[in-house]
C-alpha atoms as a PDB file:
ATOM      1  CA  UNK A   1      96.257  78.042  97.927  1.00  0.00           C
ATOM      2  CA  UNK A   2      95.851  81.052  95.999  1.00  0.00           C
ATOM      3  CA  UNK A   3      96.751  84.372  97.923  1.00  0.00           C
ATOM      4  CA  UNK A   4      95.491  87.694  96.380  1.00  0.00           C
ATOM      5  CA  UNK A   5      96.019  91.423  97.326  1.00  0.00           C
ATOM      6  CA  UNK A   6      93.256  93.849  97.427  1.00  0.00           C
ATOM      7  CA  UNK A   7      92.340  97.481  98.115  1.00  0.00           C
ATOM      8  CA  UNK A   8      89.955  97.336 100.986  1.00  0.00           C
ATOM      9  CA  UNK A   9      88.046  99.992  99.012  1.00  0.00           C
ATOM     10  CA  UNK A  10      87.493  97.031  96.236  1.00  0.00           C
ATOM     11  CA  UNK A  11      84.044  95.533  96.321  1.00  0.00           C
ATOM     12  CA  UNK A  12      84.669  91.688  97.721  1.00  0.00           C
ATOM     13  CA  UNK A  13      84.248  88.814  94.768  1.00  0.00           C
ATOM     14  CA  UNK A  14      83.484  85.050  94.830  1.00  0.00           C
ATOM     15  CA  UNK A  15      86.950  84.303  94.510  1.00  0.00           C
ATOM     16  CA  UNK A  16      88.476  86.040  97.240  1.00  0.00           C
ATOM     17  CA  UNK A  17      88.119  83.466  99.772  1.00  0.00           C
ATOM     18  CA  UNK A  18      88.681  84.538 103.198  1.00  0.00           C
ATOM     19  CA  UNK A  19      89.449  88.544 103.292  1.00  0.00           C
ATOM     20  CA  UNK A  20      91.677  89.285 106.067  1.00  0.00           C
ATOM     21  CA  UNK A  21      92.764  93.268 106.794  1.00  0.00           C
ATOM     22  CA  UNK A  22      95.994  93.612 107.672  1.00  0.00           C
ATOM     23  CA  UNK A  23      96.817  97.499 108.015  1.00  0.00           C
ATOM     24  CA  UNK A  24      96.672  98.772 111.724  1.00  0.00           C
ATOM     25  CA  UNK A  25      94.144 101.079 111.485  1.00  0.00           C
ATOM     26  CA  UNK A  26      90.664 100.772 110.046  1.00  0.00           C
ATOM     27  CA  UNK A  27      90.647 102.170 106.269  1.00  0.00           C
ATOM     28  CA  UNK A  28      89.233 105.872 106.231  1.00  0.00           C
ATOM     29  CA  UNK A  29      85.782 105.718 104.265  1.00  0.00           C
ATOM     30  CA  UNK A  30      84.978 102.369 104.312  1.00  0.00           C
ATOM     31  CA  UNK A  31      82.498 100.174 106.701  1.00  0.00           C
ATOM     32  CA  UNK A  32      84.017  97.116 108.559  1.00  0.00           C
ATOM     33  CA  UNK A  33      80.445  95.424 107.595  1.00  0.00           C
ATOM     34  CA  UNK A  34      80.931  96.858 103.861  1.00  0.00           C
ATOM     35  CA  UNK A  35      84.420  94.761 103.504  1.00  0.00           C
ATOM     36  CA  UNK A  36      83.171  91.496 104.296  1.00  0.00           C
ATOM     37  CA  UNK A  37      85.970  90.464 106.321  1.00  0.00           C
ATOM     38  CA  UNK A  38      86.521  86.978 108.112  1.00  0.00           C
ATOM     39  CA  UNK A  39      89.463  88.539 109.997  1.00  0.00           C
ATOM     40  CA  UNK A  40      91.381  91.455 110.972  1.00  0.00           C
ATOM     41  CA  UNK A  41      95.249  91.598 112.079  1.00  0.00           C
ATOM     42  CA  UNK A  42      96.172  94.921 112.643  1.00  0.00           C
ATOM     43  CA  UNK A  43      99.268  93.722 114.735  1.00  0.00           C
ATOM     44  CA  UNK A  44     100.494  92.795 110.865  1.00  0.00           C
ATOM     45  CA  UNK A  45     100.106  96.428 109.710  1.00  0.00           C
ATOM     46  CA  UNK A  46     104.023  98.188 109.782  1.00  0.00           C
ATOM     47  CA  UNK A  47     104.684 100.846 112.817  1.00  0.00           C
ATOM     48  CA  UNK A  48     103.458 104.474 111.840  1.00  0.00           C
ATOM     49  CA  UNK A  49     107.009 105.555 111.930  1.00  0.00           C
ATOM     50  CA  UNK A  50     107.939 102.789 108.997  1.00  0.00           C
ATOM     51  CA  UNK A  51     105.196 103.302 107.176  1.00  0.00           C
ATOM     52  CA  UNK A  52     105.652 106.909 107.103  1.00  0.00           C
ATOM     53  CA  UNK A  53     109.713 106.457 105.931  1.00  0.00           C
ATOM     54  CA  UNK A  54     108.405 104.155 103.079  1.00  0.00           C
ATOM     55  CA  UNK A  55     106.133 106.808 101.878  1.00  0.00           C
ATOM     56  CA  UNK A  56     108.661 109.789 102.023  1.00  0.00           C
ATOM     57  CA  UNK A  57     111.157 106.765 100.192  1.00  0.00           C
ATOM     58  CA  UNK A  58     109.037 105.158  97.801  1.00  0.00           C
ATOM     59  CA  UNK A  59     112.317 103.415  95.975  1.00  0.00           C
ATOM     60  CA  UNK A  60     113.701 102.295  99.691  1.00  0.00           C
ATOM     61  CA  UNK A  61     111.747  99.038  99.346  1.00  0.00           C
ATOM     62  CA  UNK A  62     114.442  96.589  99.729  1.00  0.00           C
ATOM     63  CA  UNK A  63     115.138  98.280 103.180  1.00  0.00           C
ATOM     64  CA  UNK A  64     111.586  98.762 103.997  1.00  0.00           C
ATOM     65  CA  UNK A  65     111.098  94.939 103.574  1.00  0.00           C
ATOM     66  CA  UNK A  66     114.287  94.141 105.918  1.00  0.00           C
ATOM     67  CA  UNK A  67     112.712  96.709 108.704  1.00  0.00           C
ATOM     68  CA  UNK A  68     109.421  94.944 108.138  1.00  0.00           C
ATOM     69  CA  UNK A  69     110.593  91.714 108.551  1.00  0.00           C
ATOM     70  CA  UNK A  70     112.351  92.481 111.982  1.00  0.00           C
ATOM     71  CA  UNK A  71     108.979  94.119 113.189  1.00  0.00           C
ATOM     72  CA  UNK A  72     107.570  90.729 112.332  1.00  0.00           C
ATOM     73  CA  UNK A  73     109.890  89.445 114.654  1.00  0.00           C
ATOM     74  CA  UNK A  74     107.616  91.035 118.010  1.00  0.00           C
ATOM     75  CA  UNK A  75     105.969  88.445 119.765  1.00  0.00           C
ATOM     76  CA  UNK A  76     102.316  89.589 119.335  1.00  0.00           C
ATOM     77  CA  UNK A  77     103.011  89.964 115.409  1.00  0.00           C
ATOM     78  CA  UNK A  78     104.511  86.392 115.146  1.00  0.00           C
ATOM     79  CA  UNK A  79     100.798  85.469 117.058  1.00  0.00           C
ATOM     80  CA  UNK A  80      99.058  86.958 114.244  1.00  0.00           C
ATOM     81  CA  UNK A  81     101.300  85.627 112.015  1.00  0.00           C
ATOM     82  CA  UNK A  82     100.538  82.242 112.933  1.00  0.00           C
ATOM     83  CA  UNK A  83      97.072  83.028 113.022  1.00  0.00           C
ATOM     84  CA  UNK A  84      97.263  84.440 109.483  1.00  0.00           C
ATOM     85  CA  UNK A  85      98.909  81.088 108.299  1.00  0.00           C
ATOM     86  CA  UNK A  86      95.706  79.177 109.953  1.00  0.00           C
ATOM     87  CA  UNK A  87      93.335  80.654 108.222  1.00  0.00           C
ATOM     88  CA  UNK A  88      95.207  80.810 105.061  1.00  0.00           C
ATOM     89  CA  UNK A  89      95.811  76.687 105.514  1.00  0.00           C
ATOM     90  CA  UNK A  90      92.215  75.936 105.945  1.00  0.00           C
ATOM     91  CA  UNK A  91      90.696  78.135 102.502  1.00  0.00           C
ATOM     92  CA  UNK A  92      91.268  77.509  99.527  1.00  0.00           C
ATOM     93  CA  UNK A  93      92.155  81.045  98.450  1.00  0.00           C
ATOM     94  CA  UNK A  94      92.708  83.905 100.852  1.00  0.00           C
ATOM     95  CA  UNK A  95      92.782  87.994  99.931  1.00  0.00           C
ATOM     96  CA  UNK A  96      94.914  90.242 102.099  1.00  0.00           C
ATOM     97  CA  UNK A  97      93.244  94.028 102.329  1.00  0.00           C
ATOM     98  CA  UNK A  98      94.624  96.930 102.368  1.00  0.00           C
ATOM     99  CA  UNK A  99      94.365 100.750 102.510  1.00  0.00           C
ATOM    100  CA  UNK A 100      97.645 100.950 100.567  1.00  0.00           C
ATOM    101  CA  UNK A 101      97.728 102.575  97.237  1.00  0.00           C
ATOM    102  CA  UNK A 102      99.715 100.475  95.493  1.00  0.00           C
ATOM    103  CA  UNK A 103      98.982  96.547  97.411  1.00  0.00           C
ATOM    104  CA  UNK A 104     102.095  95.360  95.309  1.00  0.00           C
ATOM    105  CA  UNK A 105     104.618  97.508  96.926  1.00  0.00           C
ATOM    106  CA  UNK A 106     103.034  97.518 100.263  1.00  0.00           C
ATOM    107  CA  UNK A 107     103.436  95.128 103.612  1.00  0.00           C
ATOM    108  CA  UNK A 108     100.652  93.134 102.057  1.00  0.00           C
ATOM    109  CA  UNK A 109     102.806  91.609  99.641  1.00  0.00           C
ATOM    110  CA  UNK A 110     105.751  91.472 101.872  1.00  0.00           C
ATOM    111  CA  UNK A 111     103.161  88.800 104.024  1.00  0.00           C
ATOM    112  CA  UNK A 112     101.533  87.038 100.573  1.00  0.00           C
ATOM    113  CA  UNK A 113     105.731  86.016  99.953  1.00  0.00           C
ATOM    114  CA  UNK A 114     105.649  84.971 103.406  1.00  0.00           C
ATOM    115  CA  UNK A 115     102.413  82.464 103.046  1.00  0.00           C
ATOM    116  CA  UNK A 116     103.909  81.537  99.393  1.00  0.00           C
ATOM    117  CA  UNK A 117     107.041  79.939 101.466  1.00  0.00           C
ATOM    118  CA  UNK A 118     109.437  83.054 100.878  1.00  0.00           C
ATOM    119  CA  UNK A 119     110.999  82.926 104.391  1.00  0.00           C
ATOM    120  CA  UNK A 120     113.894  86.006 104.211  1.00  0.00           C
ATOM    121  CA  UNK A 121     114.399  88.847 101.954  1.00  0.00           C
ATOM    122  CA  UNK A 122     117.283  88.485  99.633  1.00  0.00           C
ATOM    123  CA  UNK A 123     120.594  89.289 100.911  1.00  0.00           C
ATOM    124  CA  UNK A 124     121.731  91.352  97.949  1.00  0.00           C
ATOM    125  CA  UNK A 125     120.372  94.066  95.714  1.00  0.00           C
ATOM    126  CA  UNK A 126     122.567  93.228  92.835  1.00  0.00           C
ATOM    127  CA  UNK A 127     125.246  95.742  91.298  1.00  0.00           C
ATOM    128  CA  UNK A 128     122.720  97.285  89.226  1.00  0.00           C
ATOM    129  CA  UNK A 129     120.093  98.456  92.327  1.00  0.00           C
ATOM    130  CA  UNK A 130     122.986  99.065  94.174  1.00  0.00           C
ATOM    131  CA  UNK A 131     124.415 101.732  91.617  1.00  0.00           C
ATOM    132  CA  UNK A 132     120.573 103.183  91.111  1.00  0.00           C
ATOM    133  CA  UNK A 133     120.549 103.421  95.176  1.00  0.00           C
ATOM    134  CA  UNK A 134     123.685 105.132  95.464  1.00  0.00           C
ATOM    135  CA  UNK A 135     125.698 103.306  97.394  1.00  0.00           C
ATOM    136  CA  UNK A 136     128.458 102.376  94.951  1.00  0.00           C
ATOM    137  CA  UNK A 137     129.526 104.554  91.838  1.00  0.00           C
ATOM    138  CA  UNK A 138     129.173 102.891  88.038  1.00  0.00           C
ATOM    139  CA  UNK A 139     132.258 103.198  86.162  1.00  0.00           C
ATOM    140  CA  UNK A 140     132.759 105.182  82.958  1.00  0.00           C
ATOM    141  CA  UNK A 141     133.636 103.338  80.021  1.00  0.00           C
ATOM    142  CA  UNK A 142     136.741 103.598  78.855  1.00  0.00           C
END
């Protein structure tokens, strides 16, 4: 099963599949009739408050993925979850919309590593993201 990510702007093709929106609210600019959509989840769209903090901390992504995750964890956003994993089970290739600019860092691809069998974000940056984040100092050579 083949999972793509999309702008809901973008003009649907033969090979999306099923086109499922998953942002709360409807994209400004764009008909719901004009998107061709066989679903829409807007349970799976992030909380206004954590979308907001991702776009005032654009490099935060490891943490906006943990928050995301945990919002996940509501009951009505597991539903749609599940419901997300139906439809994705019975196409052969599905395409997850969005009014994000940038799909790839975006919840969208948070939930396309979730249908792809990614189950948990990794548990460590790594000393190199943690240095460029900074929460520990790099040493000087000597």
């Amino acid at each position: 099963m083949a999972v793509l990510l999309k702008p809901a702007n973008q003009a649907a093709s033969r090979d999306d599949g099923a086109r499922v929106l998953v942002d709360r609210r409807k994209p400004r600019g764009v008909a719901k009739e004009s998107m061709e959509l066989r679903s829409w989840l807007p349970t799976l769209g992030p909380s206004d408050p954590l979308r907001r903090w991702l776009a005032e901390r654009p490099t935060q992504w490891p943490v906006f993925r943990r928050r995301y995750l945990a919002e996940l964890c509501d009951q009505k956003a597991a539903e749609a979850l599940g419901e997300l994993e139906l439809i994705a089970q019975s196409e052969r290739s599905i395409t997850l919309l969005t009014a994000a600019k940038d799909p790839e860092h975006s919840h969208a691809a948070i939930l396309r590593d979730l249908l792809g069998g990614v189950r948990k974000p990794p548990t460590t940056t790594g000393p190199v993201r943690a240095v460029a984040s900074g929460r520990i100092r790099a040493r000087r050579p000597r």
